[in-house]
Protein backbone atom coordinates (compact mmCIF):
# COMPACT_ATOMS: atom_id res chain seq x y z
CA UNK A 1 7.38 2.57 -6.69
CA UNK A 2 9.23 -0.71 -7.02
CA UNK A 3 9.77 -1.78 -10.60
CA UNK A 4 7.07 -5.10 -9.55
CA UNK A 5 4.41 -3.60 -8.11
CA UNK A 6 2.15 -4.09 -10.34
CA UNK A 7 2.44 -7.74 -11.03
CA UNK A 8 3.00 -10.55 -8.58
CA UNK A 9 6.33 -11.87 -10.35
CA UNK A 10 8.37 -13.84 -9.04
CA UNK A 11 12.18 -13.44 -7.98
CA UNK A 12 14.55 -16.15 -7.33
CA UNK A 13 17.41 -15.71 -5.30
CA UNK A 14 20.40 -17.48 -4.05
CA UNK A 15 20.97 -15.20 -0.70
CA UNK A 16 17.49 -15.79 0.81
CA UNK A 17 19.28 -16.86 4.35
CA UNK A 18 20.24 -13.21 5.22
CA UNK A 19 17.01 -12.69 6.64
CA UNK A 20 18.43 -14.77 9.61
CA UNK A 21 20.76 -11.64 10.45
CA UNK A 22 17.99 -9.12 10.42
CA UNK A 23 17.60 -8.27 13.80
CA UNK A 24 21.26 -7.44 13.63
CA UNK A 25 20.76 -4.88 10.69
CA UNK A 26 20.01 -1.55 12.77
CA UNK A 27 22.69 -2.07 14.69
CA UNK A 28 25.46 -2.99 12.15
CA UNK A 29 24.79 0.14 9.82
CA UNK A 30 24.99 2.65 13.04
CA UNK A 31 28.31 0.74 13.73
CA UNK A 32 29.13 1.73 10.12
CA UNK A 33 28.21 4.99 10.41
CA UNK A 34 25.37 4.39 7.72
CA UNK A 35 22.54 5.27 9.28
CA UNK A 36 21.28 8.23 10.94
CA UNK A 37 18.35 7.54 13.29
CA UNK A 38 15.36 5.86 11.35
CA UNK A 39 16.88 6.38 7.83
CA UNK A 40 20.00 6.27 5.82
CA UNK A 41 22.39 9.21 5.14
CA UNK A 42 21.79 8.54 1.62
CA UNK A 43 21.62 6.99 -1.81
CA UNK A 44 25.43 6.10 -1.54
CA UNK A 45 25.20 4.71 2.22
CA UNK A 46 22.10 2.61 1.61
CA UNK A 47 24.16 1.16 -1.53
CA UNK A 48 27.09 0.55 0.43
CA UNK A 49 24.92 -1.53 3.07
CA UNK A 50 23.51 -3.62 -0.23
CA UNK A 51 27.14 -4.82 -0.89
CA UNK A 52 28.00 -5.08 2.68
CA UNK A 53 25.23 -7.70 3.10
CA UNK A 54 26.51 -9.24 0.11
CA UNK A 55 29.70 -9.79 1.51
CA UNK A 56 27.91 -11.06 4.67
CA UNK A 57 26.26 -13.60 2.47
CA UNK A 58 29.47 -14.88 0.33
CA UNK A 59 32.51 -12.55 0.96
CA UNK A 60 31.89 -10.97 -2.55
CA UNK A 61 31.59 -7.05 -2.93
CA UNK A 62 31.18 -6.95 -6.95
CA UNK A 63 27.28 -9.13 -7.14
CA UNK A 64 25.75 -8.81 -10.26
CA UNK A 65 22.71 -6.32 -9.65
CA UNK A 66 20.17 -9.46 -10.19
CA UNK A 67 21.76 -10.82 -7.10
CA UNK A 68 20.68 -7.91 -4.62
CA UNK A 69 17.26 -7.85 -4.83
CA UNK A 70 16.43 -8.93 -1.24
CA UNK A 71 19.61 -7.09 -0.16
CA UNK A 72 17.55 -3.54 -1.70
CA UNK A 73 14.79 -4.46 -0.39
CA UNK A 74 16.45 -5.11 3.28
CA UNK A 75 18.08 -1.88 2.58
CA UNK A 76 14.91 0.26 1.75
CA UNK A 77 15.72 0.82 -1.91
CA UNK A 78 13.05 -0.23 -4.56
CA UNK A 79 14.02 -4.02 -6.34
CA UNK A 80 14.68 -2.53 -9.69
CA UNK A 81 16.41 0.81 -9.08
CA UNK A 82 19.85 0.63 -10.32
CA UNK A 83 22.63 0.55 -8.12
CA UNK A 84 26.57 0.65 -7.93
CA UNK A 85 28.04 -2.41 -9.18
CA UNK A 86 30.45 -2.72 -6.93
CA UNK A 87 32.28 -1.21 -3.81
CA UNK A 88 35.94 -1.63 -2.32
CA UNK A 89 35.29 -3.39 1.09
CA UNK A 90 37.22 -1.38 4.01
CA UNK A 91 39.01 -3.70 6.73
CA UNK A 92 36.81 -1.97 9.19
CA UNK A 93 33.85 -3.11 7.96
CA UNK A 94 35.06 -6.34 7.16
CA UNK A 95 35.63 -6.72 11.22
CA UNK A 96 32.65 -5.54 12.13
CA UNK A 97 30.74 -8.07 9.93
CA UNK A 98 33.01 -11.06 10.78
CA UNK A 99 32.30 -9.87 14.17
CA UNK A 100 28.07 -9.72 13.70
CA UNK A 101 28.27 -12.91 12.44
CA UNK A 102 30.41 -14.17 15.19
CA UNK A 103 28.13 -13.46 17.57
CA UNK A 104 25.29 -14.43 16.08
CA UNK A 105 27.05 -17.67 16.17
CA UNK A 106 27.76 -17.37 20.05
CA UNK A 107 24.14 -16.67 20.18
CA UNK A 108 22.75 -19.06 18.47
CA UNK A 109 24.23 -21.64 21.25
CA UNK A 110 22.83 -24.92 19.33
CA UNK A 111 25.38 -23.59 16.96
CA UNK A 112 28.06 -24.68 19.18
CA UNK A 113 32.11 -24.32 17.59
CA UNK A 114 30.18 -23.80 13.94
CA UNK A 115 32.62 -21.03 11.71
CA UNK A 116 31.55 -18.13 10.17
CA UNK A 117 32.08 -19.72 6.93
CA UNK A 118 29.72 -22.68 8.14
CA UNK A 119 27.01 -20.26 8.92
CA UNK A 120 27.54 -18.74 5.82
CA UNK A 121 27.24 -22.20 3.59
CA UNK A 122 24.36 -23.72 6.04
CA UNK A 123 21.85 -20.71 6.25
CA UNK A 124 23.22 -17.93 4.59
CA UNK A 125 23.63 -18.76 1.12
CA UNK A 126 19.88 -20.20 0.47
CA UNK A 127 17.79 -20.26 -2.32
CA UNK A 128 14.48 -18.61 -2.20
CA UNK A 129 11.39 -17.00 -4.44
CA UNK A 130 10.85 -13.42 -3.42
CA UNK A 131 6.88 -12.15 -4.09
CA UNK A 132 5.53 -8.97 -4.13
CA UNK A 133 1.60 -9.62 -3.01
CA UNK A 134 -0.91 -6.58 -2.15
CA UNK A 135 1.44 -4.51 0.14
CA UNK A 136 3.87 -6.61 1.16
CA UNK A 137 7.01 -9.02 0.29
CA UNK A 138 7.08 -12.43 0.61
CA UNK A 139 9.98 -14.83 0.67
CA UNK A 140 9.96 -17.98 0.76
CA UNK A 141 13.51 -20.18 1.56
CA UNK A 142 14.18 -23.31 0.39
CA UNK A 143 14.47 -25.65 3.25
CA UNK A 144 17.07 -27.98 4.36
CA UNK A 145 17.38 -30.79 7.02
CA UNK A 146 19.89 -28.95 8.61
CA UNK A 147 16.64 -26.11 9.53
CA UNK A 148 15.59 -28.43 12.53
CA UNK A 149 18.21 -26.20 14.30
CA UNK A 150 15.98 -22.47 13.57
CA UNK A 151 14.01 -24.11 16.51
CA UNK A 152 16.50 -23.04 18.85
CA UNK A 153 17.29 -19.92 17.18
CA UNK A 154 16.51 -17.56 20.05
CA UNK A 155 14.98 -14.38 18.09
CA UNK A 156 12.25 -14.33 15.38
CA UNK A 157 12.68 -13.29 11.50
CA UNK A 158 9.06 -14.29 10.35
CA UNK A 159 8.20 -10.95 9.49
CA UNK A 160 10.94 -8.34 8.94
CA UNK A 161 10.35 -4.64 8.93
CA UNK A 162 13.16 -1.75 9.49
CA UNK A 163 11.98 2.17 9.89
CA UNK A 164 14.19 2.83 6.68
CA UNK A 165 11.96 -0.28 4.69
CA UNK A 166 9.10 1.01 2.33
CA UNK A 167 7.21 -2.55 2.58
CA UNK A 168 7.54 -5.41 5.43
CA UNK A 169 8.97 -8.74 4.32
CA UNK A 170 7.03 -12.02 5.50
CA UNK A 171 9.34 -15.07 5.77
CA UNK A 172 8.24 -18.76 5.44
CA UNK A 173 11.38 -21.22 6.45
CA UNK A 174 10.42 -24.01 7.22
């Protein structure tokens, strides 16, 4: 049970734009060898993938816990269960998450010669107020002008939900 279920606190956090990469997810933790089928290997794997969409966020590997909470929650692990606080990053996986993010750039066309770094700064690295109501999450992400281009962004993130998630996750950007 998370460690919020019974109250409809609210969490604030800076990496709320990661839900842009979601679709991505299944595919980036077979890649990594994280995953097996519907589920992760285990506790250490799904903690791994935490700090590996960490890094996709902001290049760091060693987040305070208070950081991760969407990133556990993207991950299938319960908001307030303790984790790891860190993880050496291996150049493989640093590849293959420059390289996700690459071609999320390449397609997300509107995006044109944009930089991983730029994707990172303009959507990635959002704020955003994370709230646990009846059965589900709900996150809300602080918008920007720069969001008139999530019209052209050809796949949908408004409600997230992986086989390895306990609850969905309902977006509202924009």
């Amino acid at each position: 049970m998370d460690a919020l279920s019974e109250s409809e606190e609210a969490i604030y956090i800076a990496n709320a734009g990661m839900v842009l990469v979601t679709p991505y997810l299944p595919q980036l933790f077979r890649m990594l060898e994280l995953t097996d089928g519907a589920k992760f290997k285990g506790e250490c794997a799904a903690e791994r993938a935490i700090h590996l969409l960490q890094f996709m966020v902001n290049e760091s590997c060693d987040s305070p816990e208070f950081l991760l909470s969407l990133n556990k929650l993207l991950c299938g692990v319960p908001a307030g269960l303790p984790i790891v606080w860190e993880i050496e990053l291996l150049q493989r996986e640093r590849e293959v998450i420059e390289g996700m993010l690459t071609a999320i750039i390449q397609n997300w066309t509107i995006l044109g010669n944009t930089s991983v770094q730029g994707l990172r700064e303009s959507f990635l690295q959002r704020s955003g107020r994370l709230q646990l109501k009846e059965d589900s999450w709900h996150l809300k992400v602080e918008p920007k002008g720069i969001d008139v281009l999530l019209d052209r962004l050809p796949w949908s993130f408004a409600l997230i939900k992986h086989p390895w998630m306990a609850r969905p996750i309902h977006v509202e950007w924009r």
